[in-house]
Protein backbone atom coordinates (compact mmCIF):
# COMPACT_ATOMS: atom_id res chain seq x y z
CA UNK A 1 0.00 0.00 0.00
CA UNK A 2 2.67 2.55 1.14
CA UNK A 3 4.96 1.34 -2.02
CA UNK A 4 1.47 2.37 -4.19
CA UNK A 5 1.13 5.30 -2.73
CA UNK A 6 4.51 6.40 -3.59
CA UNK A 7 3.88 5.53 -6.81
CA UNK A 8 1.04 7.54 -7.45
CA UNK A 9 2.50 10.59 -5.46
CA UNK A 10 5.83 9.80 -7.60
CA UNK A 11 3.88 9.74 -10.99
CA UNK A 12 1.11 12.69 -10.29
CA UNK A 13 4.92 14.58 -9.41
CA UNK A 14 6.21 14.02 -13.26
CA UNK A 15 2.46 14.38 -14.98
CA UNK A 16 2.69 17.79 -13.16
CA UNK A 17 6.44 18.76 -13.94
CA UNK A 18 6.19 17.50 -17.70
CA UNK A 19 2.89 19.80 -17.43
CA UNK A 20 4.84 22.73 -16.31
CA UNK A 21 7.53 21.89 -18.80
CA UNK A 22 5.32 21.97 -21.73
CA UNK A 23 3.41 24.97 -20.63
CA UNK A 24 7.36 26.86 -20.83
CA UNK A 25 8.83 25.50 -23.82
CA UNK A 26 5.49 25.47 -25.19
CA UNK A 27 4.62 29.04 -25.00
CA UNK A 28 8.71 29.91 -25.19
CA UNK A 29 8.99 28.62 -28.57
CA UNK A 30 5.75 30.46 -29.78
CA UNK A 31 7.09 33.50 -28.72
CA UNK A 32 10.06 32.64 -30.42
CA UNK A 33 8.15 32.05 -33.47
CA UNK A 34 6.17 35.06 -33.29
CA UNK A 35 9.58 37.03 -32.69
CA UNK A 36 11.00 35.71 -36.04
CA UNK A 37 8.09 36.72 -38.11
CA UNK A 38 8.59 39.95 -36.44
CA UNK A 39 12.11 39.70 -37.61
CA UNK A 40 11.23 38.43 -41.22
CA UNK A 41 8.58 41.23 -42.21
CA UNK A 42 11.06 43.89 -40.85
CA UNK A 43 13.55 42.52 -43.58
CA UNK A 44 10.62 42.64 -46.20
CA UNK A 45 10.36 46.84 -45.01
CA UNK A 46 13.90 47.22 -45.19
CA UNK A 47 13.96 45.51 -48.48
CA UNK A 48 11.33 47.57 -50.13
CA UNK A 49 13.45 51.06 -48.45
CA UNK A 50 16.05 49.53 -50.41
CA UNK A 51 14.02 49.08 -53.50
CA UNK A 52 13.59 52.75 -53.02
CA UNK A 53 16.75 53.97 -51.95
CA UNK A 54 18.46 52.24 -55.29
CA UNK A 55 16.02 53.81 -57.80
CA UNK A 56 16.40 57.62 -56.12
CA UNK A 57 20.41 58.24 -57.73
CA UNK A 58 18.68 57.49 -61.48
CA UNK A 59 15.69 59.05 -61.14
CA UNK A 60 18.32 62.27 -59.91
CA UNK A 61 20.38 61.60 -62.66
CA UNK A 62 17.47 62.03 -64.92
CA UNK A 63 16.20 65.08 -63.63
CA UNK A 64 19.80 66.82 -63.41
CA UNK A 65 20.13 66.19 -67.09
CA UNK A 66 16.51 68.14 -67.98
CA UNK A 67 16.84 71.05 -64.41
CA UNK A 68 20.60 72.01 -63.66
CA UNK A 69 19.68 74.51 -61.86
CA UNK A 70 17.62 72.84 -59.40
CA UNK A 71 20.55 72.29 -56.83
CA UNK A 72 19.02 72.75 -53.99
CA UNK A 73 16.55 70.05 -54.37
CA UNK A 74 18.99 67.75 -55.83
CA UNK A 75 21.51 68.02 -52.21
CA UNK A 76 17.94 67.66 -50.58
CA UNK A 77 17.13 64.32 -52.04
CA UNK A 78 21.12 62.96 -51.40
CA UNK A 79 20.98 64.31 -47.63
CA UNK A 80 17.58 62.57 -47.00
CA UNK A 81 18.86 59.18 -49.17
CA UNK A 82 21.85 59.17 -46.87
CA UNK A 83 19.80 59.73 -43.59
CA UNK A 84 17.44 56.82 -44.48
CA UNK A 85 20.35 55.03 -45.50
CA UNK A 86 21.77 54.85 -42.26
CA UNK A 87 19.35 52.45 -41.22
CA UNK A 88 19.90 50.24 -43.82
CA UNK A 89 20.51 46.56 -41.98
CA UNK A 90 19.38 48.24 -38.40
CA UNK A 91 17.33 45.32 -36.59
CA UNK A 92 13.80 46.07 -35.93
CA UNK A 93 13.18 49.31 -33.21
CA UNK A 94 13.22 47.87 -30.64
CA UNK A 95 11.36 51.22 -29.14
CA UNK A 96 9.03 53.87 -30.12
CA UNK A 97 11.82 56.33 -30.13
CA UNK A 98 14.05 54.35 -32.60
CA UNK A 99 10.56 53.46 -35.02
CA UNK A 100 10.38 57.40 -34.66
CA UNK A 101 13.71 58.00 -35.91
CA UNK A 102 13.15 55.33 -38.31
CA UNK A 103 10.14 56.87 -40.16
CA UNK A 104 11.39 60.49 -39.82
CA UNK A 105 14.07 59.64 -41.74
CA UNK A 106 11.65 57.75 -44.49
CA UNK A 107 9.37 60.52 -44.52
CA UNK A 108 12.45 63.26 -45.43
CA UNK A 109 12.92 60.84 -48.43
CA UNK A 110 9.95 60.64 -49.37
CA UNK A 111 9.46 64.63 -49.03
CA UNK A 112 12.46 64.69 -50.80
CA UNK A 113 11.17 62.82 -53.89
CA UNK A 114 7.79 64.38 -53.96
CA UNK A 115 9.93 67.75 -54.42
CA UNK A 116 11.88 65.92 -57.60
CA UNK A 117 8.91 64.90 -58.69
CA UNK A 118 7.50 68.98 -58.15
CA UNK A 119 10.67 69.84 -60.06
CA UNK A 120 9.65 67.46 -63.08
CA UNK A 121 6.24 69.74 -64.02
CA UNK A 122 8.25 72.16 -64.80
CA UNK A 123 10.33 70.19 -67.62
CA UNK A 124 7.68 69.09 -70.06
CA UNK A 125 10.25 67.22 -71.97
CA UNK A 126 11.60 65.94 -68.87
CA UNK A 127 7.81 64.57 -67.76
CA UNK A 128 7.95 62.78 -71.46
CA UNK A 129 11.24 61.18 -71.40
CA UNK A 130 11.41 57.34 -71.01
CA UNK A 131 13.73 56.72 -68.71
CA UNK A 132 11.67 59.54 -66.43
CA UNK A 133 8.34 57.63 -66.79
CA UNK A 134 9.78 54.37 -66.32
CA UNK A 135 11.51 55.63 -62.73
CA UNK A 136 8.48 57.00 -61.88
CA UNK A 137 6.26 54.10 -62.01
CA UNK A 138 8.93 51.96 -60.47
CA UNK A 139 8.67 54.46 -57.35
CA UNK A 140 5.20 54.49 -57.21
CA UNK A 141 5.31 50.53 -57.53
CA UNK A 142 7.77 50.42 -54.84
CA UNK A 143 5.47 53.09 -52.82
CA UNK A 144 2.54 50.22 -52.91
CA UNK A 145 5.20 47.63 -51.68
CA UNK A 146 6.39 50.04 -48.93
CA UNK A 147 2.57 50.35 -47.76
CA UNK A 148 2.29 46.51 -48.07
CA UNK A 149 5.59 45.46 -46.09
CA UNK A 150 4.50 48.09 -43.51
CA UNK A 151 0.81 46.40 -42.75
CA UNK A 152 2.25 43.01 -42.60
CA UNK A 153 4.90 43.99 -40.20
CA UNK A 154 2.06 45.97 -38.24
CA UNK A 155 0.30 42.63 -38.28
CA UNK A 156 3.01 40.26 -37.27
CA UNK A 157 3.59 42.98 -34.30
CA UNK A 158 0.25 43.05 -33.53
CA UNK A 159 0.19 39.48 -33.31
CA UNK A 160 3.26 39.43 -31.18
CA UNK A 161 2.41 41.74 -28.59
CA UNK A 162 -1.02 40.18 -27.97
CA UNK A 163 1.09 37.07 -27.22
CA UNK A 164 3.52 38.28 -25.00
CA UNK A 165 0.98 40.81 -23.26
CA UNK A 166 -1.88 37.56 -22.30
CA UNK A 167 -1.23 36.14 -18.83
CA UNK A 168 0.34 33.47 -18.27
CA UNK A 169 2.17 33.73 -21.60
CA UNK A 170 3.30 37.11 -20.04
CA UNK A 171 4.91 35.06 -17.06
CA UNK A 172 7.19 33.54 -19.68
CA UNK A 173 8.17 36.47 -21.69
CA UNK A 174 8.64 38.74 -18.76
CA UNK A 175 11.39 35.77 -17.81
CA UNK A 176 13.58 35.47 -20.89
CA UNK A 177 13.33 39.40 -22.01
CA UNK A 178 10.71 39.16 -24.55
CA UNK A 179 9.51 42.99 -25.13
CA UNK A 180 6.93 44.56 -26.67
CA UNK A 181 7.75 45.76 -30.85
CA UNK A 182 6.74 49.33 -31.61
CA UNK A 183 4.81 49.60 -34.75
CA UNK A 184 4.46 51.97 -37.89
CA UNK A 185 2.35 55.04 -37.47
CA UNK A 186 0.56 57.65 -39.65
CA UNK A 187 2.62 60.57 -40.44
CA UNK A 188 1.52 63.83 -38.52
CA UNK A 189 1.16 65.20 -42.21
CA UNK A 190 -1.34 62.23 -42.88
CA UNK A 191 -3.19 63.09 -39.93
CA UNK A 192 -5.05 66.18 -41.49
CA UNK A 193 -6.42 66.15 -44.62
CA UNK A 194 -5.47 68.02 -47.45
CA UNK A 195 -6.82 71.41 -48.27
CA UNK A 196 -8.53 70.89 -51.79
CA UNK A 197 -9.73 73.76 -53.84
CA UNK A 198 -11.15 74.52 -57.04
């Protein structure tokens, strides 16, 4: 009797302890899943900035050619490439700070191509060369990518940070460091809409 009870005291010990065990690794390696994916759409961003980044010296070049005298916008758009640059192969923010440095940087870039692309209506030959056209649907392709890469990398961190915020998941990403991902926000430009008039 005593030798049974041992046993069952004995084997209700490891059904408990495996239980424990799987509840860690369990929830550890989703976490660590989640993470990755994290991990894997910020690489499909950075690609996409990269996309972007590349096309901006030829789409210069093409616009020096047609508007010498457009300097000022030209050191603009190489200050802002170089800025955004600079992130180039940075992990993910791991803060809202850093995602705010991040985008501010983007969004001189982008400024700074909206202004080429200003400069362009004035050069009607310029707005009907090839190579112009061409650049300027690859950006605006690679614009729609951007916007893509960003909402899947919102959604993975979304995903995420539900995970690691739910008790008792929590318990277990509060223990190996797991922190919550900041995620891409609106613009303060994009917050008020445009003035249209006719």
């Amino acid at each position: 009797m005593k030798n049974k009870n041992l046993l069952i005291a004995v084997a209700a010990i490891v059904v408990v302890a495996l239980g424990v065990y799987r509840f860690f690794v369990g929830n550890y390696n989703t976490i660590v899943t989640y993470d990755e994916n994290v991990e894997a759409q910020w690489a499909q961003v950075q690609n996409q900035y990269q996309r972007r980044q590349d096309l901006i010296p030829n789409l210069v070049a093409t616009v020096q050619g047609y508007a010498h005298h457009e300097q000022e916008t030209f050191v603009q758009v190489t200050q802002a490439r170089a800025a955004a640059e600079s992130f180039a192969g940075a992990g993910v923010p791991k803060n809202a700070q850093e995602m705010e440095n991040f985008q501010a940087a983007q969004n001189s870039l982008t400024a700074g191509v909206h202004s080429l692309l200003a400069v362009a209506e004035n050069y009607p030959e310029l707005k009907a060369n090839e190579n112009f056209l061409a650049l300027q649907d690859q950006l605006e392709g690679t614009e729609n990518r951007i916007a893509v890469a960003r909402q899947d990398y919102n959604k993975a961190v979304q995903v995420y940070n539900t995970f690691i915020r739910k008790f008792p998941q929590s318990v277990v990403a509060n223990q190996h460091g797991f922190e919550k991902r900041p995620q891409f926000a609106a613009s303060q430009e994009a917050q008020t809409a445009p003035k249209v008039e006719f």
